[in-house]
PDB file of N, CA and C in Angstrom:
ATOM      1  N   UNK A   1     171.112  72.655  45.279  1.00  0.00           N
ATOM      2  CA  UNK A   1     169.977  72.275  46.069  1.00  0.00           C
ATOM      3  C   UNK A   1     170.510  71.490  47.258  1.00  0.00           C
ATOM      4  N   UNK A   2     170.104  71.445  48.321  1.00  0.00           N
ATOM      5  CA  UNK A   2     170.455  70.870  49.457  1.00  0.00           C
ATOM      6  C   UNK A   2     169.350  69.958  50.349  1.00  0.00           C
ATOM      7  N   UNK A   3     169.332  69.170  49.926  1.00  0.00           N
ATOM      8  CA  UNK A   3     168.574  67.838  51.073  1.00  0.00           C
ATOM      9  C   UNK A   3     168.736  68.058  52.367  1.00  0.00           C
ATOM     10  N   UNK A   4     167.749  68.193  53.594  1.00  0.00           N
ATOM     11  CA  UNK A   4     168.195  68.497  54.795  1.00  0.00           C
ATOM     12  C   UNK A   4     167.417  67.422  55.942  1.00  0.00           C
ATOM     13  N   UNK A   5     168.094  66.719  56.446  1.00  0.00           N
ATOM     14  CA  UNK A   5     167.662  65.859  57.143  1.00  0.00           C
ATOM     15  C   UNK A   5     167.815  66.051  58.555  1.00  0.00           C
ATOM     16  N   UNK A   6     166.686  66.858  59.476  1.00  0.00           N
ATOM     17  CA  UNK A   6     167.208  67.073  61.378  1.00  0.00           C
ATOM     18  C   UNK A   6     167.317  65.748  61.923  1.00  0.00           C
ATOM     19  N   UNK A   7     168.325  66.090  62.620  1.00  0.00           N
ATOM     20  CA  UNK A   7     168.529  63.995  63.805  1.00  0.00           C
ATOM     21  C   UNK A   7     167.397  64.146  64.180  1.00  0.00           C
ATOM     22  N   UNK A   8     166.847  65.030  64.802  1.00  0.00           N
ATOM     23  CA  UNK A   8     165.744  64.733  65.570  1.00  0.00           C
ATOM     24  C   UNK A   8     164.435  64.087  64.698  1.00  0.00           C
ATOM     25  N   UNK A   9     164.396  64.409  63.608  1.00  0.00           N
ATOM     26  CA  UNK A   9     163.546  63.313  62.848  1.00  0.00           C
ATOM     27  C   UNK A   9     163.506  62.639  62.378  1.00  0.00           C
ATOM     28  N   UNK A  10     164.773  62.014  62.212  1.00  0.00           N
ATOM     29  CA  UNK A  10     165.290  60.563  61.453  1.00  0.00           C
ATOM     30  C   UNK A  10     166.064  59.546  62.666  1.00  0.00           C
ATOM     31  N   UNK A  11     165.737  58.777  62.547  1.00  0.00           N
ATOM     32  CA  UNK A  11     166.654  57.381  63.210  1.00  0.00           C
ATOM     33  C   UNK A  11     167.640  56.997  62.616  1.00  0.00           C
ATOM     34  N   UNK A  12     167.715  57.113  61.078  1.00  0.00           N
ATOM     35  CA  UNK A  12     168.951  56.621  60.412  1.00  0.00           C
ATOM     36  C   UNK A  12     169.589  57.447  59.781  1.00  0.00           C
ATOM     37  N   UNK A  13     170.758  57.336  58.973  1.00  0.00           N
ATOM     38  CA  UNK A  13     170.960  58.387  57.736  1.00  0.00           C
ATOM     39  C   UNK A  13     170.613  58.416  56.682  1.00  0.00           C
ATOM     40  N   UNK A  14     169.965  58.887  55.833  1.00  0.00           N
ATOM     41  CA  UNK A  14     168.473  58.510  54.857  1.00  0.00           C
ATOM     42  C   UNK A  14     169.737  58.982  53.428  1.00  0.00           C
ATOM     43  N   UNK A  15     169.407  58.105  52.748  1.00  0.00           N
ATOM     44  CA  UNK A  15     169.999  58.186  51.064  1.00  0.00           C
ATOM     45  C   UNK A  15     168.612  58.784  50.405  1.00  0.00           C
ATOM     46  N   UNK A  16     169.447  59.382  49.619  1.00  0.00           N
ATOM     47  CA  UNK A  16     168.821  59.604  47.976  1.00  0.00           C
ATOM     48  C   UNK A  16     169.675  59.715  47.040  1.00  0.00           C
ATOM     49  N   UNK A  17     169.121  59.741  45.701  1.00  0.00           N
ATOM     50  CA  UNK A  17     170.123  59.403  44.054  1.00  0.00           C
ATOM     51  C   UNK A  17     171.163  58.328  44.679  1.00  0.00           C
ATOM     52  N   UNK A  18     170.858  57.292  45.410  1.00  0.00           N
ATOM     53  CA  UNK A  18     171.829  56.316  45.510  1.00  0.00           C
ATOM     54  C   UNK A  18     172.911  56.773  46.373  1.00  0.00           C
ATOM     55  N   UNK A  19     172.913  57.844  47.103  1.00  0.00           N
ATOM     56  CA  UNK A  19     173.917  58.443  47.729  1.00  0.00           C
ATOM     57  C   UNK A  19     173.276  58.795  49.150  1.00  0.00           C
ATOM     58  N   UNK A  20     174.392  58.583  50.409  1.00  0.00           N
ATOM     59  CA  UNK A  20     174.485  58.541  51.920  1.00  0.00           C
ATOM     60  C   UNK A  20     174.377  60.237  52.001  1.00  0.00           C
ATOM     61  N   UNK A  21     173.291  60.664  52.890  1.00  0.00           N
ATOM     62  CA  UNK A  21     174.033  62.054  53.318  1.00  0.00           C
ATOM     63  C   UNK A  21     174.806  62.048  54.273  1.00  0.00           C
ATOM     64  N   UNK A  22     175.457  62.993  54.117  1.00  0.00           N
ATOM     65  CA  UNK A  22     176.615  63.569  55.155  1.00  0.00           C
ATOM     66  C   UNK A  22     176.173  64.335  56.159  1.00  0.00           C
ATOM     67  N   UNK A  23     176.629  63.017  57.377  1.00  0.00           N
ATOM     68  CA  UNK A  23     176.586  63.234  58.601  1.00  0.00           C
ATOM     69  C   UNK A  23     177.361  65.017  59.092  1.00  0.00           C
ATOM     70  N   UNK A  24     176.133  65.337  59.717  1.00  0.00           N
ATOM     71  CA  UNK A  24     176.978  66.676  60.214  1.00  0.00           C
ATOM     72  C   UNK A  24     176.116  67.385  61.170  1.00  0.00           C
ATOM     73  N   UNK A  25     176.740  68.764  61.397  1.00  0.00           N
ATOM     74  CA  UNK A  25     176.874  69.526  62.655  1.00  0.00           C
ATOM     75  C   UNK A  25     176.400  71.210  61.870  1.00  0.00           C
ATOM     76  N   UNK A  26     175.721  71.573  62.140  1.00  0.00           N
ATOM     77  CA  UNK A  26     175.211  72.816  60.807  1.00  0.00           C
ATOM     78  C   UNK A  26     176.586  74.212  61.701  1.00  0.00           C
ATOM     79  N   UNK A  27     176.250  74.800  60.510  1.00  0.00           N
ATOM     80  CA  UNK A  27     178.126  75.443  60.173  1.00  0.00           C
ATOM     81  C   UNK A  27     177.901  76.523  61.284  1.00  0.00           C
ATOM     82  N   UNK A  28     179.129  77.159  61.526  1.00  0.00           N
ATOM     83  CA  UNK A  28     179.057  78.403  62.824  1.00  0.00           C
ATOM     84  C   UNK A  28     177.429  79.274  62.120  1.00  0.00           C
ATOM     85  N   UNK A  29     177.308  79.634  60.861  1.00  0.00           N
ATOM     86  CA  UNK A  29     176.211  80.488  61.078  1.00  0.00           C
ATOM     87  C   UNK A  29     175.593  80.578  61.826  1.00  0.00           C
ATOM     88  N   UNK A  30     174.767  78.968  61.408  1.00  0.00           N
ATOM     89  CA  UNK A  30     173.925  78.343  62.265  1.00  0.00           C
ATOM     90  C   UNK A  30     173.754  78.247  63.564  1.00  0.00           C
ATOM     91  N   UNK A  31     174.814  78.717  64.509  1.00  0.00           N
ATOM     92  CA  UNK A  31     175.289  77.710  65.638  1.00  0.00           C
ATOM     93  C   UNK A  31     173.709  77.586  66.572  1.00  0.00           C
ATOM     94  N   UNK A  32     173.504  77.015  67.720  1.00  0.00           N
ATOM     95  CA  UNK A  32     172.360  76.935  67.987  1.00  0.00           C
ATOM     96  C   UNK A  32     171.514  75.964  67.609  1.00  0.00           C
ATOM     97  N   UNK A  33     171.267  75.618  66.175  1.00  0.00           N
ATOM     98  CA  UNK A  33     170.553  75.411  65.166  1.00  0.00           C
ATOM     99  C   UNK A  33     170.848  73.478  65.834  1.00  0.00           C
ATOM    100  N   UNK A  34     169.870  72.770  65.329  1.00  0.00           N
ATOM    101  CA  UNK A  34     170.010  71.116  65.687  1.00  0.00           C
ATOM    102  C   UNK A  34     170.814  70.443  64.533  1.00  0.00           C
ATOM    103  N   UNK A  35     171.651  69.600  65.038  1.00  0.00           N
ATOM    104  CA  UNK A  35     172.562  68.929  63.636  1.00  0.00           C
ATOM    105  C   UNK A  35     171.821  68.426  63.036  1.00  0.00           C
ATOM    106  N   UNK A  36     172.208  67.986  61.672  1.00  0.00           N
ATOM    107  CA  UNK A  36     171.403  67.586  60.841  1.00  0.00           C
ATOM    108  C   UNK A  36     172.525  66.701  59.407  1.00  0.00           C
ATOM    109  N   UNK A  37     171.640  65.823  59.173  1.00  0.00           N
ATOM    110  CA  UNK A  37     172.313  64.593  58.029  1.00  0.00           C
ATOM    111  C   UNK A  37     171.920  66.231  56.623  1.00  0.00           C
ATOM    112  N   UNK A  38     173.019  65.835  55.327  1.00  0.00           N
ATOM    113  CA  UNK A  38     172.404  66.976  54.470  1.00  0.00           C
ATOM    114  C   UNK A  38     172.841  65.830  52.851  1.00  0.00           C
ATOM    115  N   UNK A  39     172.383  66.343  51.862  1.00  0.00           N
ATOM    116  CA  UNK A  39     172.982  66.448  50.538  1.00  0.00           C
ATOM    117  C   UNK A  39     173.100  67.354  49.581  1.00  0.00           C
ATOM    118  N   UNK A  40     173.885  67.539  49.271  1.00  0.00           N
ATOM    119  CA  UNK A  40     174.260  69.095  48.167  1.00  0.00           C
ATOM    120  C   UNK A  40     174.075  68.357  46.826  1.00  0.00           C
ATOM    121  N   UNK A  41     173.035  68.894  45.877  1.00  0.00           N
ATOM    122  CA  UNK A  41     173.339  68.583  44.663  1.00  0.00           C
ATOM    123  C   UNK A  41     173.617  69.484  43.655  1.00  0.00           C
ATOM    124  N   UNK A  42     174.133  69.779  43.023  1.00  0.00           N
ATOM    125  CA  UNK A  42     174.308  70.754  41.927  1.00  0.00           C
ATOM    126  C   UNK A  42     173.397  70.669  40.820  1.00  0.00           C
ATOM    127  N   UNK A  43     172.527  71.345  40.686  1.00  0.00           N
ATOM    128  CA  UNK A  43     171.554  70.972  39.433  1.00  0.00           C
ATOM    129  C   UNK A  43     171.545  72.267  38.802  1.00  0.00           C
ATOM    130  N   UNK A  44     171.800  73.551  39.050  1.00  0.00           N
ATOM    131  CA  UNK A  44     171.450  74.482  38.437  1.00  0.00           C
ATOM    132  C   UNK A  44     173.021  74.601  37.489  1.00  0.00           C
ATOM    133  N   UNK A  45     174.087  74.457  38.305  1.00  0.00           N
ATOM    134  CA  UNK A  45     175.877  75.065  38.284  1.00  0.00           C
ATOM    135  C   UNK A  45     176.661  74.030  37.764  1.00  0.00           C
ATOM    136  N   UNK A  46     176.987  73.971  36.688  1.00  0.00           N
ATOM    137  CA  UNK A  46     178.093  72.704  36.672  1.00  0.00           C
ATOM    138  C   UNK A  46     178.897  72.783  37.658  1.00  0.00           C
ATOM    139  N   UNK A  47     179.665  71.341  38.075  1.00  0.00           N
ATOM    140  CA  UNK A  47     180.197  71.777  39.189  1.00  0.00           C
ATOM    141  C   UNK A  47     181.557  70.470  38.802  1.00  0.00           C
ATOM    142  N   UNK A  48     182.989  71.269  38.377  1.00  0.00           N
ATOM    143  CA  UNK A  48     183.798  70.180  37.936  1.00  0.00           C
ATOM    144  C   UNK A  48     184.709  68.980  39.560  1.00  0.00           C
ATOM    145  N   UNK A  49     184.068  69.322  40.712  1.00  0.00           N
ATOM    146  CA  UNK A  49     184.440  68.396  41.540  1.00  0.00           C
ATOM    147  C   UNK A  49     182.952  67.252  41.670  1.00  0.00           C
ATOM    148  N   UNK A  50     182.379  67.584  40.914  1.00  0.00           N
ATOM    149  CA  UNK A  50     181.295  66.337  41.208  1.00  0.00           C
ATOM    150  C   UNK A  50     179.955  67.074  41.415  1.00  0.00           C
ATOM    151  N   UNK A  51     178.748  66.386  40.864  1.00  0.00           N
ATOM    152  CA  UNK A  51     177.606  66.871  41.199  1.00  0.00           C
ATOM    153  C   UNK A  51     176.997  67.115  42.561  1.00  0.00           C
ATOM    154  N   UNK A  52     177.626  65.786  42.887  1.00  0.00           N
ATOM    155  CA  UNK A  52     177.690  65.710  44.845  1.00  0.00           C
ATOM    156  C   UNK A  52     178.187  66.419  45.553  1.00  0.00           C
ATOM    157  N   UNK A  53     179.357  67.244  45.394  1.00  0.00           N
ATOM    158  CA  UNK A  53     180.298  67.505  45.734  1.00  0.00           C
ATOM    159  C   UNK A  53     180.194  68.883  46.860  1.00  0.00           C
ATOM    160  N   UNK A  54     179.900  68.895  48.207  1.00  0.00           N
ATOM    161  CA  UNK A  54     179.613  70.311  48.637  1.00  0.00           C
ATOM    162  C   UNK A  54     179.942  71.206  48.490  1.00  0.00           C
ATOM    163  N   UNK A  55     181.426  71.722  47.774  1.00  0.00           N
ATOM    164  CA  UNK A  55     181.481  73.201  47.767  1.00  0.00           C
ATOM    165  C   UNK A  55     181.927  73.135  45.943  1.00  0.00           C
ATOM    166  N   UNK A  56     181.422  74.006  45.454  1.00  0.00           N
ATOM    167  CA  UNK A  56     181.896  74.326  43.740  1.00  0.00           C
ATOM    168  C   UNK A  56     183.013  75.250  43.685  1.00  0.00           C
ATOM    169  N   UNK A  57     183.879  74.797  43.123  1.00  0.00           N
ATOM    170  CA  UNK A  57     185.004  76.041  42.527  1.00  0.00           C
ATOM    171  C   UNK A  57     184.464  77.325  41.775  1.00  0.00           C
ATOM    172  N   UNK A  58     183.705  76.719  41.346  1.00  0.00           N
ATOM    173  CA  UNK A  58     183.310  78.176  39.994  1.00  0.00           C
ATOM    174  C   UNK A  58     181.900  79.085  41.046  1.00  0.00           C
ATOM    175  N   UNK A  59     181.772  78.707  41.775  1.00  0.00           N
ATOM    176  CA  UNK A  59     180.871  79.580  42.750  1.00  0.00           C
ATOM    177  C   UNK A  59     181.272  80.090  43.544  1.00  0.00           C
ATOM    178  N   UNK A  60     181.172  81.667  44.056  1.00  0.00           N
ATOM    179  CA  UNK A  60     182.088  81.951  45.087  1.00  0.00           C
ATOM    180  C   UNK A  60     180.951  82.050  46.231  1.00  0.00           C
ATOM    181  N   UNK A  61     180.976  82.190  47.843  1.00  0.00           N
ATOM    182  CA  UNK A  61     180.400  82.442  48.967  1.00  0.00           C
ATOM    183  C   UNK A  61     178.967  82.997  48.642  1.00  0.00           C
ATOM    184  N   UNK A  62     178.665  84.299  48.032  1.00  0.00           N
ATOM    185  CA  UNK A  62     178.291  85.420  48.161  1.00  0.00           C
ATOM    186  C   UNK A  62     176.779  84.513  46.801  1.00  0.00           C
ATOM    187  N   UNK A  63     177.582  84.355  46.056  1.00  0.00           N
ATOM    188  CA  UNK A  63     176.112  83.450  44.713  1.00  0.00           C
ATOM    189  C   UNK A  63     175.429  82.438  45.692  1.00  0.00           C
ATOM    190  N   UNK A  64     176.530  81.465  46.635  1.00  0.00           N
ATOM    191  CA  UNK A  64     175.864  80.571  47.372  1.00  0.00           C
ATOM    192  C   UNK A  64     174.675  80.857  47.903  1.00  0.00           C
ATOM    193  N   UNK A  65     174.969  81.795  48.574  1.00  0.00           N
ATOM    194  CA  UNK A  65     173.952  82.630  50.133  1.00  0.00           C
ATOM    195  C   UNK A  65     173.117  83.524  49.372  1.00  0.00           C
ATOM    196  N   UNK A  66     173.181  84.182  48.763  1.00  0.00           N
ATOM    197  CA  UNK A  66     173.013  85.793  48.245  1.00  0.00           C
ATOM    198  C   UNK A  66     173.556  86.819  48.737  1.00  0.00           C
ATOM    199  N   UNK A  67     173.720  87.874  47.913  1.00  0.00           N
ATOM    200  CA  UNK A  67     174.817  88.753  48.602  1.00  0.00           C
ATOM    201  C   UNK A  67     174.240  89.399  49.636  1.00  0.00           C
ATOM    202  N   UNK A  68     172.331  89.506  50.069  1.00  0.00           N
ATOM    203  CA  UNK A  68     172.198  89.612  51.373  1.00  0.00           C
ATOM    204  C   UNK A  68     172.085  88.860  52.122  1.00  0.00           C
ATOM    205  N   UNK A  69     172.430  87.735  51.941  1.00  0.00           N
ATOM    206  CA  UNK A  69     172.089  86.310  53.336  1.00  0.00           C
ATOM    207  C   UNK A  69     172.459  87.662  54.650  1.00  0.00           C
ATOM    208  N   UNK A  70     171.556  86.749  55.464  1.00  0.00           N
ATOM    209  CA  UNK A  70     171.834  87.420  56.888  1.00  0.00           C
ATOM    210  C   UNK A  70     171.383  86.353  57.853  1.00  0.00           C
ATOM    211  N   UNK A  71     172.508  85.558  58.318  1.00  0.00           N
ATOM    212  CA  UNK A  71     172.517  84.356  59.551  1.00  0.00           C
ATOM    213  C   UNK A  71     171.368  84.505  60.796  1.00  0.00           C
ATOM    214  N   UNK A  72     171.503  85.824  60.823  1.00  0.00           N
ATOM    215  CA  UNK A  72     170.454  86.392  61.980  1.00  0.00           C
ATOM    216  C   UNK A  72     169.317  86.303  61.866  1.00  0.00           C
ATOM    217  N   UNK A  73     168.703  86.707  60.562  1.00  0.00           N
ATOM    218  CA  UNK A  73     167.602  86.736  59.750  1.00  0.00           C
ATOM    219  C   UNK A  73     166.682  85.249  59.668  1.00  0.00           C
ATOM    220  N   UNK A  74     168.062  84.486  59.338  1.00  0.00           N
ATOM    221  CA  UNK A  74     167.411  83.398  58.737  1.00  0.00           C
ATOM    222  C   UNK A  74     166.998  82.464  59.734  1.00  0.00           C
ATOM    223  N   UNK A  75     167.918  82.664  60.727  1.00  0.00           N
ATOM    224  CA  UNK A  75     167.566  81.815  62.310  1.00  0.00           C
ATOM    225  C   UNK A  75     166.043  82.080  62.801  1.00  0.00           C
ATOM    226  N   UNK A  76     165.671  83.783  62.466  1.00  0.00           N
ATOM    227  CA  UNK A  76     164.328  83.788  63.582  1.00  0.00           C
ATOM    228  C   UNK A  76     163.699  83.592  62.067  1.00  0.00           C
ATOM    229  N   UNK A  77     163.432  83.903  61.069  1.00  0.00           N
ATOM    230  CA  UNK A  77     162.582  83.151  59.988  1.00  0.00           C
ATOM    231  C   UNK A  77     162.610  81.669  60.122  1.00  0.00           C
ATOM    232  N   UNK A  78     163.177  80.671  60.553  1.00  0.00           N
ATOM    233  CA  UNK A  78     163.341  79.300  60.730  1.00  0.00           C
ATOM    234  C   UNK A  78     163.106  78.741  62.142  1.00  0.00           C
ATOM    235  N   UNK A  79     162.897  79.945  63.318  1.00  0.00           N
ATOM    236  CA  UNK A  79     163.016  79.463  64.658  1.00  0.00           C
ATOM    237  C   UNK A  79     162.644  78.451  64.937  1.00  0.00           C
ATOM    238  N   UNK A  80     160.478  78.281  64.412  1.00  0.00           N
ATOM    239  CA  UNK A  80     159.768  77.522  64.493  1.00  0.00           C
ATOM    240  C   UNK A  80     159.605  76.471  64.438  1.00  0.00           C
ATOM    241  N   UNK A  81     161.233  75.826  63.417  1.00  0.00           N
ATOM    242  CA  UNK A  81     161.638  74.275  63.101  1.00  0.00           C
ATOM    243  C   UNK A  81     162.616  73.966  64.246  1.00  0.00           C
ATOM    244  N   UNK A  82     162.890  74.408  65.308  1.00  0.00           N
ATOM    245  CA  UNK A  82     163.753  74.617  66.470  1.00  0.00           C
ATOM    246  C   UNK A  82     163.246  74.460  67.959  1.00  0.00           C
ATOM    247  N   UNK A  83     162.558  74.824  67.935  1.00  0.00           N
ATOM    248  CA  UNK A  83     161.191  74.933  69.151  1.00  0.00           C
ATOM    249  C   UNK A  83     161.187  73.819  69.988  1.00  0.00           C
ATOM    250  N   UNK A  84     161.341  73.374  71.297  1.00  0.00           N
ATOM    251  CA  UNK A  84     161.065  72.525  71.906  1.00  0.00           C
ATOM    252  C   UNK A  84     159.178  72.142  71.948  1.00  0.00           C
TER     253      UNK A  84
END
């Protein structure tokens, strides 16, 4: 699960479960897209680097996304959170 926080709507970097999100810049998919504070939690996947931990060993790319993610797709399904 992923917590997603846009700069543009926060002033600070907002915690939850006692934990800071991580400051960031959303990944080449995205590019375009407004940075944004995030948190990754693992609730469905054990995950032996940490529940926190953003990327899982035992998950590969393709389970992450689904094996049809499509970057393109998901940009104009999401435009509307983008919009001046």
């Amino acid at each position: 699960m992923e917590y997603i926080a846009p700069h543009e709507l926060i002033d600070e970097t907002p915690w939850l479960f006692n934990r800071e999100f991580d400051k960031g810049s959303p990944p080449p998919a995205y590019e375009g897209a407004p940075g944004n504070d995030s948190l990754h939690v693992w609730i469905w996947q054990g995950n032996p680097e940490g529940m926190f931990n953003n990327e899982n060993p035992n998950v590969g790319q393709n389970e992450r996304c689904g094996e049809n993610f499509d970057p393109d797709a998901f940009k104009e399904q999401f435009a509307h959170l983008y919009e001046d």
